[in-house]
N, C-alpha and C. Protein backbone atom coordinates (compact mmCIF):
# COMPACT_ATOMS: atom_id res chain seq x y z
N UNK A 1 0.79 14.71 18.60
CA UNK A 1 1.09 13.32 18.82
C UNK A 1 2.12 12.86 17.79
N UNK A 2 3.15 12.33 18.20
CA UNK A 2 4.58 12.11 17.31
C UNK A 2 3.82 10.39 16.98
N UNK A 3 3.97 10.20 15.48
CA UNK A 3 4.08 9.26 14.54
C UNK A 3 5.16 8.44 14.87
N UNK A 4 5.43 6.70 14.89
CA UNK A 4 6.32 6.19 14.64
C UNK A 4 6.66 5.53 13.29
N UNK A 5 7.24 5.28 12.45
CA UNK A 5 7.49 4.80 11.26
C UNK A 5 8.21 3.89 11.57
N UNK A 6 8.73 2.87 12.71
CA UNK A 6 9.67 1.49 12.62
C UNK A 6 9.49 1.20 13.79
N UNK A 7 9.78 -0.05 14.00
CA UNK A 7 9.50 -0.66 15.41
C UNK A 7 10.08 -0.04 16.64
N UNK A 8 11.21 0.23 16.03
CA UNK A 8 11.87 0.60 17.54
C UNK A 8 11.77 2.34 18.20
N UNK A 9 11.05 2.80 16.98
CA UNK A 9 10.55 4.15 17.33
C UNK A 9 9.05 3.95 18.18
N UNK A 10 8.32 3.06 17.73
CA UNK A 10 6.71 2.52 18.45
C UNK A 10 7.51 2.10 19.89
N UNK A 11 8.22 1.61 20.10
CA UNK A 11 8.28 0.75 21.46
C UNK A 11 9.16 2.23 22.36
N UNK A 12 9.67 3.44 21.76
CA UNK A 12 10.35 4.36 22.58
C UNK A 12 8.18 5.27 23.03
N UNK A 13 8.03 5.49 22.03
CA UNK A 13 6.65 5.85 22.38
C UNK A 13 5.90 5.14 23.45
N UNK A 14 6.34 3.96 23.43
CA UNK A 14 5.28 3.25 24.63
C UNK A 14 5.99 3.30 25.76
N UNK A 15 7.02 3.50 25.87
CA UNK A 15 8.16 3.45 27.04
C UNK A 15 8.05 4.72 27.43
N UNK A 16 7.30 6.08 26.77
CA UNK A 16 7.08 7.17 27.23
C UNK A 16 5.68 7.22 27.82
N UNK A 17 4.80 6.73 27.25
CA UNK A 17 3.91 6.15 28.03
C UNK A 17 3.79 5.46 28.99
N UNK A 18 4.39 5.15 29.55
CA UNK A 18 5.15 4.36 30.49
C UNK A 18 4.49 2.69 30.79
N UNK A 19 4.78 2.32 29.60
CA UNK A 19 4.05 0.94 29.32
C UNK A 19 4.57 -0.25 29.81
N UNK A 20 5.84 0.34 29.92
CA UNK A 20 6.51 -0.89 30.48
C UNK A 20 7.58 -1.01 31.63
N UNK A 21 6.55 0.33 32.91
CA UNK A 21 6.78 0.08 34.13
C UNK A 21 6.19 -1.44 34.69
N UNK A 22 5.66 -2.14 33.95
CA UNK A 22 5.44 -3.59 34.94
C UNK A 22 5.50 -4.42 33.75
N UNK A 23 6.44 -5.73 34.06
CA UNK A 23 6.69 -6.11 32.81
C UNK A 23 5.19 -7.01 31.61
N UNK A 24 6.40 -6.85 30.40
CA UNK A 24 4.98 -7.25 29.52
C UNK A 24 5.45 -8.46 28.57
N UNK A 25 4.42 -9.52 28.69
CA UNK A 25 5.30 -10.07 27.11
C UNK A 25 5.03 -9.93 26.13
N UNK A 26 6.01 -10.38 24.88
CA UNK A 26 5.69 -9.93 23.44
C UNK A 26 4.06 -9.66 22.60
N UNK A 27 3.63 -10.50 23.37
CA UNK A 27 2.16 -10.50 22.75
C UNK A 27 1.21 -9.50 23.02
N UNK A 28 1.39 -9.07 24.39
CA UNK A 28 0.68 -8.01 25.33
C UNK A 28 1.53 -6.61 24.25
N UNK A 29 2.81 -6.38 24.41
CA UNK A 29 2.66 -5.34 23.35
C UNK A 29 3.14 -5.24 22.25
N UNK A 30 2.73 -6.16 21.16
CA UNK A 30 1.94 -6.22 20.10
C UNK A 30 0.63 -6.04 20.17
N UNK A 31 -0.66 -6.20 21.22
CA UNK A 31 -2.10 -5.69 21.15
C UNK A 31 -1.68 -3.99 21.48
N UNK A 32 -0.99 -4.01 22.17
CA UNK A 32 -0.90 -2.39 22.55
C UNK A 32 -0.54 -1.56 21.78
N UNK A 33 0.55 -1.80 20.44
CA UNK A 33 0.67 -1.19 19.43
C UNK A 33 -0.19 -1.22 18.65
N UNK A 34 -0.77 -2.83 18.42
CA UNK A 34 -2.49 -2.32 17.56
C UNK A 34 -3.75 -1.39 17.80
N UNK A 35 -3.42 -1.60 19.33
CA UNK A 35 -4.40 -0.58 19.67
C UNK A 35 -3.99 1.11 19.06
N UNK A 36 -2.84 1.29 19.16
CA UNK A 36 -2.45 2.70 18.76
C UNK A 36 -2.29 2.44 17.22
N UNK A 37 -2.62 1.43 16.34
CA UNK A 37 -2.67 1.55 15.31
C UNK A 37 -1.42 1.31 14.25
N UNK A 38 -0.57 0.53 14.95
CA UNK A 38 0.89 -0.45 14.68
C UNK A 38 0.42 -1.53 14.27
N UNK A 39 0.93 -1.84 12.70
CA UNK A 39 1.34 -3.34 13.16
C UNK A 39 2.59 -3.66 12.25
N UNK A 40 3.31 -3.95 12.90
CA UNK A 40 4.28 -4.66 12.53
C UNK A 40 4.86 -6.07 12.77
N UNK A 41 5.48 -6.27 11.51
CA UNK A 41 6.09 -7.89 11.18
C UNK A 41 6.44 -8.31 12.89
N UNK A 42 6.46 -9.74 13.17
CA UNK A 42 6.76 -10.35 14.26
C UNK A 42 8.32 -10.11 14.58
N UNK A 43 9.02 -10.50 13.05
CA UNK A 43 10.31 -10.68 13.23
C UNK A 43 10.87 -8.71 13.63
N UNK A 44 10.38 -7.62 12.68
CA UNK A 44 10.84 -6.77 13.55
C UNK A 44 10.36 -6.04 14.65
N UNK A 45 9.67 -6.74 15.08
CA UNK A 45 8.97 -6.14 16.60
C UNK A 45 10.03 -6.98 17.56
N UNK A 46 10.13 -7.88 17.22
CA UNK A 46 11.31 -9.08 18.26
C UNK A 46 12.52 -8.68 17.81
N UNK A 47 13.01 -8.15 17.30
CA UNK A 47 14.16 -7.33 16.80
C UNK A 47 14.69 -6.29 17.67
N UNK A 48 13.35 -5.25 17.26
CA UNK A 48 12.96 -3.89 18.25
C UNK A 48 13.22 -4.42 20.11
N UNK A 49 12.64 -5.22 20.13
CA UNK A 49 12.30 -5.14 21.65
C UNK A 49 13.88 -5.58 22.64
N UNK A 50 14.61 -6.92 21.35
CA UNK A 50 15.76 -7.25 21.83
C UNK A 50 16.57 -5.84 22.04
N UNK A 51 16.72 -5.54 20.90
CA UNK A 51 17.28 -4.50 20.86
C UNK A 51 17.72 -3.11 21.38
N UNK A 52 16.36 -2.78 22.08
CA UNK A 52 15.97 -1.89 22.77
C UNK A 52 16.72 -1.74 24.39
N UNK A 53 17.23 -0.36 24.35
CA UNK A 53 17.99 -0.62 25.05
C UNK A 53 17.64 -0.07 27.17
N UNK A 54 16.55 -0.03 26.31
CA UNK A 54 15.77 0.75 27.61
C UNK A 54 14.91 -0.04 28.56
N UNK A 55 15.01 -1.33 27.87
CA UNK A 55 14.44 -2.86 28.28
C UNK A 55 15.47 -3.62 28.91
N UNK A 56 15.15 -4.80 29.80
CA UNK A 56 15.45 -5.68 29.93
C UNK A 56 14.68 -6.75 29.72
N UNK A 57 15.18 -8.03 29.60
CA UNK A 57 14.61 -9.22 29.33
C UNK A 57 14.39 -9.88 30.80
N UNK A 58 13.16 -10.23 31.54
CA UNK A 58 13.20 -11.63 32.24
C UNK A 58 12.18 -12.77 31.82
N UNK A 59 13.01 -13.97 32.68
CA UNK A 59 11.60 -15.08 32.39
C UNK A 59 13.05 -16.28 32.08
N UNK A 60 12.07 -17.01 30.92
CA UNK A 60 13.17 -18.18 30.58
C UNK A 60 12.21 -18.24 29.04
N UNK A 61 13.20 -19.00 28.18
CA UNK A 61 12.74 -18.78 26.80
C UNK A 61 11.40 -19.53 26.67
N UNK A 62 10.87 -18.47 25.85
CA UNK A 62 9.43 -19.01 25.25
C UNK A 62 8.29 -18.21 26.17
N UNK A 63 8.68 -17.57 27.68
CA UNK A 63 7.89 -16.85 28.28
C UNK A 63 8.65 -15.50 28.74
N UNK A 64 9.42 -15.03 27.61
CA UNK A 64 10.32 -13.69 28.35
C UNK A 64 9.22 -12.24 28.49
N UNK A 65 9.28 -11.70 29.78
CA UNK A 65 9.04 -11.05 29.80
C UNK A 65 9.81 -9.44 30.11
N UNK A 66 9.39 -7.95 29.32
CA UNK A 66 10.19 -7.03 28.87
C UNK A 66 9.58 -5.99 29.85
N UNK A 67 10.52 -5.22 30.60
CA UNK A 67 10.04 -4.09 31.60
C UNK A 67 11.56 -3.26 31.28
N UNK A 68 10.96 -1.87 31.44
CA UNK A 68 11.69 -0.80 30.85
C UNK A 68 12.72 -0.88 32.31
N UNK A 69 14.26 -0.51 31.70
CA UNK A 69 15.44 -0.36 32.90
C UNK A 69 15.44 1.00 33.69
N UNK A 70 15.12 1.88 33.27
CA UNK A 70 14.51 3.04 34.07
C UNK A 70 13.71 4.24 33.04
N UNK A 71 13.53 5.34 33.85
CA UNK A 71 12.44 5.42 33.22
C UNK A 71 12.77 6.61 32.08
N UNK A 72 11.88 6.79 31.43
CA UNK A 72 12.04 7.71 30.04
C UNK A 72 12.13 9.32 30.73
N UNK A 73 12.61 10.05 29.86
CA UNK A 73 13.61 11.21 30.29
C UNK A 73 13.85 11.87 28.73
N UNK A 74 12.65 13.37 28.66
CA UNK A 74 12.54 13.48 27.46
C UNK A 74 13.94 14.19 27.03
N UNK A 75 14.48 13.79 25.55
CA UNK A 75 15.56 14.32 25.27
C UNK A 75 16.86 12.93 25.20
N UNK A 76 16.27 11.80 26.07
CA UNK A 76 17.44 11.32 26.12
C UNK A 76 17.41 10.14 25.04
């Protein structure tokens, strides 16, 4: 089982898990990284997730919700 050490390594792990074939919002995975034993700061988990390029954003602000743009593909 591969370790993440930074946010945006936890959220490629969950995207291999395929966590975010139906979308999720910020809060939903933040419990899901606690559950695997994450926790990280708000500001870089909302960092991570913007960032992330394997995501898209829908919704409208204050309720965005994040579903992966296709799907994980080990190696890539």
């Amino acid at each position: 089982m591969k370790i993440a050490k930074t946010a945006p390594d936890a959220l490629k792990l969950l995207w291999k898990e395929k966590v975010f074939l139906k979308p999720k919002d910020i809060k939903t995975i933040e419990v899901e990284l606690e559950r695997q034993g994450y926790n990280f700061v708000d500001k870089n988990l909302m960092m991570a997730v913007r960032g992330a390029r394997f995501l898209t954003r829908k919704g409208e602000k204050g309720k965005y919700l994040y579903v992966q743009k296709h799907p994980y593909i080990e190696g890539a």
